[in-house]
N, C-alpha and C. Protein backbone atom coordinates (compact mmCIF):
# COMPACT_ATOMS: atom_id res chain seq x y z
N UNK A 1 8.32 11.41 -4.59
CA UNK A 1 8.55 10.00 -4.45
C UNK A 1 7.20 9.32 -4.25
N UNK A 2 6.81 7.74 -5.15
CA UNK A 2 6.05 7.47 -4.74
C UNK A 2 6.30 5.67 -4.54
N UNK A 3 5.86 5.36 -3.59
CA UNK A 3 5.49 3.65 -3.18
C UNK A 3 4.23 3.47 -3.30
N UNK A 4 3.85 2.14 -4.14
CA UNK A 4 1.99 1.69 -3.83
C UNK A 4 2.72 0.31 -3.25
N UNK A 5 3.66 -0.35 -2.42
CA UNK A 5 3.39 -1.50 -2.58
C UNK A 5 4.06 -2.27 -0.90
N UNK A 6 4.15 -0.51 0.12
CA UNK A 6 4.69 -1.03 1.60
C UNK A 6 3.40 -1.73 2.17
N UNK A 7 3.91 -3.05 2.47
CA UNK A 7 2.82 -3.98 3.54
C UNK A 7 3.03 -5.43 2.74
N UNK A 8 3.40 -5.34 1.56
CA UNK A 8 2.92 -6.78 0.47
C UNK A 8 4.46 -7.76 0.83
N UNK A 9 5.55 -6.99 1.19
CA UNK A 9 6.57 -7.61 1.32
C UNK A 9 7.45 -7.17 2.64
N UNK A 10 7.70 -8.07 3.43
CA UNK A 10 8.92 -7.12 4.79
C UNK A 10 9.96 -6.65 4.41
N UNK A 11 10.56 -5.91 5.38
CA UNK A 11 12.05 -5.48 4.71
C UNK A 11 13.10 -5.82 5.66
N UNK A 12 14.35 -6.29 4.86
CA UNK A 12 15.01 -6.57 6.14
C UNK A 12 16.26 -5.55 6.66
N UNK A 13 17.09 -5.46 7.34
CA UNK A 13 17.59 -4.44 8.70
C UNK A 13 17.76 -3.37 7.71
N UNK A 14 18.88 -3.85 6.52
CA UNK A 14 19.54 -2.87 5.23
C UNK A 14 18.18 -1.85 4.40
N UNK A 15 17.54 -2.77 4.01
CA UNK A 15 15.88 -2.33 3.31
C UNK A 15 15.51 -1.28 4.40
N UNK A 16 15.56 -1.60 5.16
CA UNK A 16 14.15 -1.27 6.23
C UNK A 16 15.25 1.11 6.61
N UNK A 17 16.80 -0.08 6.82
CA UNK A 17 17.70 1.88 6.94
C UNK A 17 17.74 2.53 6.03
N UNK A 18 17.55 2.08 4.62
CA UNK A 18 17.71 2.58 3.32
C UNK A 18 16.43 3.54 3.17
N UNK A 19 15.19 2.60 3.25
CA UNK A 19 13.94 3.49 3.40
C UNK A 19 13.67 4.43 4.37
N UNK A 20 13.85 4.13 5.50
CA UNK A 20 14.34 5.51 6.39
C UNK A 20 15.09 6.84 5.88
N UNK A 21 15.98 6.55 5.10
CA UNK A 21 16.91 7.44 5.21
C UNK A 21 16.28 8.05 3.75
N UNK A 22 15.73 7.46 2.87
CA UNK A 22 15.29 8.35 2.23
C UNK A 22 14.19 8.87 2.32
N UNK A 23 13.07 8.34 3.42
CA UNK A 23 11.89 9.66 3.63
C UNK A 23 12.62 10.53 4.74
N UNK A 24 13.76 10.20 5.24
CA UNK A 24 14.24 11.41 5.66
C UNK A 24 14.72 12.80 5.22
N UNK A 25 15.42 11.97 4.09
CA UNK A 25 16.17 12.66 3.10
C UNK A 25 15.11 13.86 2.32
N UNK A 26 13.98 13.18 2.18
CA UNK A 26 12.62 13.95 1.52
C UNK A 26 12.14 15.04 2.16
N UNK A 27 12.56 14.73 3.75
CA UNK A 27 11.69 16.03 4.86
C UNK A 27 11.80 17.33 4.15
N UNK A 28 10.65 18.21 4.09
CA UNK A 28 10.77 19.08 3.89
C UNK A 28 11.44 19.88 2.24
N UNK A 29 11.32 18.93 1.36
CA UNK A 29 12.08 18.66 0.24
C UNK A 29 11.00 18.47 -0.70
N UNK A 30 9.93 17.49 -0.48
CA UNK A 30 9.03 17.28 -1.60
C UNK A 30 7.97 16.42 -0.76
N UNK A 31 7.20 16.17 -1.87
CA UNK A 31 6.11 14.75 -1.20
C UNK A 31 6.56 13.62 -1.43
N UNK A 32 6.15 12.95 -0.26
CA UNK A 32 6.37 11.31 -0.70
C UNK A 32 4.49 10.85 -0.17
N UNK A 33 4.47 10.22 -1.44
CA UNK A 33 2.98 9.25 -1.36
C UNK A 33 2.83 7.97 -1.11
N UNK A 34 2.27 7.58 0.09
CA UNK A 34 2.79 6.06 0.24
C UNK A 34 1.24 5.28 0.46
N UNK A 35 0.86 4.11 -0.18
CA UNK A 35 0.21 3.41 0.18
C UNK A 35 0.03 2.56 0.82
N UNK A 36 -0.56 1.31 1.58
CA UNK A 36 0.03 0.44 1.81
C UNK A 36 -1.85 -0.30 2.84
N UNK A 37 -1.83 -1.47 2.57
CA UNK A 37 -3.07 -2.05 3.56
C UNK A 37 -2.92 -2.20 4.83
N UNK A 38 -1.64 -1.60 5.49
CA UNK A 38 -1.61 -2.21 7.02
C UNK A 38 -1.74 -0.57 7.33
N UNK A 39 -2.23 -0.25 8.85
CA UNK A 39 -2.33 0.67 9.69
C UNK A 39 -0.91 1.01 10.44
N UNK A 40 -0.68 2.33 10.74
CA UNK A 40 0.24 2.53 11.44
C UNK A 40 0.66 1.29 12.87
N UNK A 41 -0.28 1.09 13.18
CA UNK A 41 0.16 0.75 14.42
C UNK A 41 0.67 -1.31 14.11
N UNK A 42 0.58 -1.57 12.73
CA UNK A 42 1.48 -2.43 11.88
C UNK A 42 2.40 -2.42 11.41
N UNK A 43 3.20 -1.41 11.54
CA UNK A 43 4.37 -0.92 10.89
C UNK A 43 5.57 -2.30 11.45
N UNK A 44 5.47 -2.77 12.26
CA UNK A 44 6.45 -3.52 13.13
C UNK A 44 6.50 -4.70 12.20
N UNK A 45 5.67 -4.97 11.87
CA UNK A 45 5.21 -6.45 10.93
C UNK A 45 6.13 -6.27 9.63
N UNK A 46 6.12 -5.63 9.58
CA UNK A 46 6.95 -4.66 7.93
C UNK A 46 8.42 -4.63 7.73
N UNK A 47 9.01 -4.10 9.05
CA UNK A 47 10.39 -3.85 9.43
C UNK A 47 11.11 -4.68 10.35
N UNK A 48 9.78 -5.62 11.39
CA UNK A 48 10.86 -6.27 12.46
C UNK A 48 11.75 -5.17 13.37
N UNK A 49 11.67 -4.19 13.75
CA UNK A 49 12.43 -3.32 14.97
C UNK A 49 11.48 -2.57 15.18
N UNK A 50 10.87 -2.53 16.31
CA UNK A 50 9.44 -1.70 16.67
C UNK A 50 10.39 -0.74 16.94
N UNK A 51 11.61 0.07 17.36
CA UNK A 51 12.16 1.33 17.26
C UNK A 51 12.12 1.80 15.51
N UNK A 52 12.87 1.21 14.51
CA UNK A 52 12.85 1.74 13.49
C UNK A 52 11.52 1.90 12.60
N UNK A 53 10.88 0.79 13.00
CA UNK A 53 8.78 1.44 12.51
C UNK A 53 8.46 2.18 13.47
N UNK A 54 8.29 2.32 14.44
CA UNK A 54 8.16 3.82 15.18
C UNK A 54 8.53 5.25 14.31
N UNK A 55 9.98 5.13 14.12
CA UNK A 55 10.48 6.32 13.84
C UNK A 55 10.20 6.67 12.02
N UNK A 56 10.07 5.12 11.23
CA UNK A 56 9.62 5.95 10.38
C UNK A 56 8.27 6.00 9.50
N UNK A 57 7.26 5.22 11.15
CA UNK A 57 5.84 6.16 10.83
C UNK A 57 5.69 6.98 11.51
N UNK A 58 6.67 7.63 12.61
CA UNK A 58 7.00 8.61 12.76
C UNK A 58 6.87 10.11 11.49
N UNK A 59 8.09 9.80 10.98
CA UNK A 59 8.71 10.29 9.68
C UNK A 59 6.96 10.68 8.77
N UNK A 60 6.88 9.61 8.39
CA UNK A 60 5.54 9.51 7.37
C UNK A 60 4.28 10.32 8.11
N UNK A 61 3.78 10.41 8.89
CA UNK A 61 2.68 10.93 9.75
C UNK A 61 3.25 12.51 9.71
N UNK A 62 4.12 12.83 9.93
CA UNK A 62 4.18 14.15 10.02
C UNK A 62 3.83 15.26 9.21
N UNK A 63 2.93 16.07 9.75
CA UNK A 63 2.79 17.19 8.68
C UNK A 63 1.91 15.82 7.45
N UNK A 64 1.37 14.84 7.53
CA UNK A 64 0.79 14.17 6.01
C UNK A 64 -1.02 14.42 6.35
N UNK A 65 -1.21 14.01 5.10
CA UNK A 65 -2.81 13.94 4.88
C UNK A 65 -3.11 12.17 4.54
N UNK A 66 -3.90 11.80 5.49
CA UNK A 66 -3.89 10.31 5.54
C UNK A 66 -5.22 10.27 5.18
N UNK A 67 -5.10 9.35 3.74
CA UNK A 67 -6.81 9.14 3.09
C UNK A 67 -6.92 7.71 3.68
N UNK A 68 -7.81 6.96 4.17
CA UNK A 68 -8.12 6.02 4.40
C UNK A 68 -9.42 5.42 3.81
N UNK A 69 -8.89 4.27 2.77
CA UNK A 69 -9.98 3.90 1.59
C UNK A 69 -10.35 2.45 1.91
N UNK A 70 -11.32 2.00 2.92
CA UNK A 70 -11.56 0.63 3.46
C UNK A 70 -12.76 0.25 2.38
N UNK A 71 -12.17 -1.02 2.19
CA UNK A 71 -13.49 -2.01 1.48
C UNK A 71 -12.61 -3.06 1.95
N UNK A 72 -14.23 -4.32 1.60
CA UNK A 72 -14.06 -5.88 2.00
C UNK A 72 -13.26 -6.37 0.81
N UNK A 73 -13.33 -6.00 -0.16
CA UNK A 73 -12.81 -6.25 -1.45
C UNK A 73 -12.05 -5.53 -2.37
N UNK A 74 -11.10 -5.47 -3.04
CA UNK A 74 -10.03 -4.93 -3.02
C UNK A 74 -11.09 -4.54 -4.80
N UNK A 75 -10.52 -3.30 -5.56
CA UNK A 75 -11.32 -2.80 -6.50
C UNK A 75 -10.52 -3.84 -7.79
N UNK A 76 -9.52 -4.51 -7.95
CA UNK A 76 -9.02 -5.16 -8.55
C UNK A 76 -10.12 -6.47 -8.59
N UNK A 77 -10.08 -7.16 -7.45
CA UNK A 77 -11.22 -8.25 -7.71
C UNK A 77 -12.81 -7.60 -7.82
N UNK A 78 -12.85 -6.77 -7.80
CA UNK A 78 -14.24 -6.29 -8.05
C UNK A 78 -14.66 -5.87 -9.62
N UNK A 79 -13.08 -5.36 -10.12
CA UNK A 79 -12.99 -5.42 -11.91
C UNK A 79 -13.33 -6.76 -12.28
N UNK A 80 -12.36 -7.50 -11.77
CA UNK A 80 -12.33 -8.98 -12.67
C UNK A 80 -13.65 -9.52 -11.92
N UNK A 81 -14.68 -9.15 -11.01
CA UNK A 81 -16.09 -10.33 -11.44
C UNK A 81 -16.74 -9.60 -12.38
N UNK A 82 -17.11 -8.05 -12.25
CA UNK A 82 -17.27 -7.61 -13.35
C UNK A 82 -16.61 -7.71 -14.66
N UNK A 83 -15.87 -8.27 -15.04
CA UNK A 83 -15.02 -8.14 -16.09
C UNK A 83 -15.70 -9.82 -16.89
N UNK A 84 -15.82 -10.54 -15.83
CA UNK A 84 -16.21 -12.27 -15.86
C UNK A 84 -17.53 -12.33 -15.94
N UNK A 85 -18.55 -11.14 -15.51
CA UNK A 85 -19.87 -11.32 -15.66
C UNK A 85 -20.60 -10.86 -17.03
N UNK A 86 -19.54 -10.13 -17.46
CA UNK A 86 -20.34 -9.32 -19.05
C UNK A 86 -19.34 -10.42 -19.90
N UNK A 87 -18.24 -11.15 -19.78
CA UNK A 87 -17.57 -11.93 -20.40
C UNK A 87 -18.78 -13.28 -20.56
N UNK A 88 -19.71 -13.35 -19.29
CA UNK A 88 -20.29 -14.56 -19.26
C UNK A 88 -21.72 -14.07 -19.98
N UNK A 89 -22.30 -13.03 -19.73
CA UNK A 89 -23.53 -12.41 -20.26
C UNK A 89 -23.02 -12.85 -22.20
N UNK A 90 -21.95 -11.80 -22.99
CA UNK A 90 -21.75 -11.88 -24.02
C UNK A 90 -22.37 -13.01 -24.48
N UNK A 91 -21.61 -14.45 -23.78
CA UNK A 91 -21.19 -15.59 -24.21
C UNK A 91 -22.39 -16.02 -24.48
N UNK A 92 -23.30 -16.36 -23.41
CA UNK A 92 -24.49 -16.57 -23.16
C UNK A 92 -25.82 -16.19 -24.45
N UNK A 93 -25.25 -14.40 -24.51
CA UNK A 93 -26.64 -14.18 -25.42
C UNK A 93 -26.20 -14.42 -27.23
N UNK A 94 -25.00 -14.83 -26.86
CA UNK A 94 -24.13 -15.02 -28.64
C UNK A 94 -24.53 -16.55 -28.49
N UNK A 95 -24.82 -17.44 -27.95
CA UNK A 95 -25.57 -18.87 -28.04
C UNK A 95 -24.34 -19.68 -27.30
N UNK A 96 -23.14 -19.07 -27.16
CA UNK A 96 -22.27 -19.81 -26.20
C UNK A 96 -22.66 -19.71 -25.08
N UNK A 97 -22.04 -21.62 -24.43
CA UNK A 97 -22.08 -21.36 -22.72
C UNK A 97 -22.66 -22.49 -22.85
């Protein structure tokens, strides 16, 4: 199982037991890969019941390998100035601009 997208949206009571129950369902069963920009100790912000984010960064922490990839700038906006600077170079040495 994989999520890139816990932190961008909350979940509410139904969302929040549904996802529980299936990294439960996963224990010991397979991997689940989860991304997300907030830190464990944000989980509450996400779910609204500091018992049910407890229990399932609980769930997630166990037995996992936690990569932690910090930048000021997310690699998406770091494509698009690069992407806007050789777009502007081109323009420039072709006599546009």
């Amino acid at each position: 199982m994989a999520d890139k997208a816990l932190g961008y949206v909350s979940f509410d009571k139904s969302s929040a037991d549904l996802l529980f129950n299936l990294i439960s369902s996963r224990n010991h069963k397979g991997s689940i890969i989860m991304t997300t920009n907030l830190t464990f100790d944000r989980c509450e912000e996400i779910f609204h019941d500091p018992t049910l984010a407890a229990t399932i960064a609980d769930r997630l922490a166990y037995k996992c390998h936690i990569l932690n990839i910090s930048r000021e700038k997310s690699g998406r906006f770091e494509e698009t100035m690069e992407w806007l600077n050789n777009k502007r170079n081109n323009a420039s040495s072709d006599g546009f601009l």
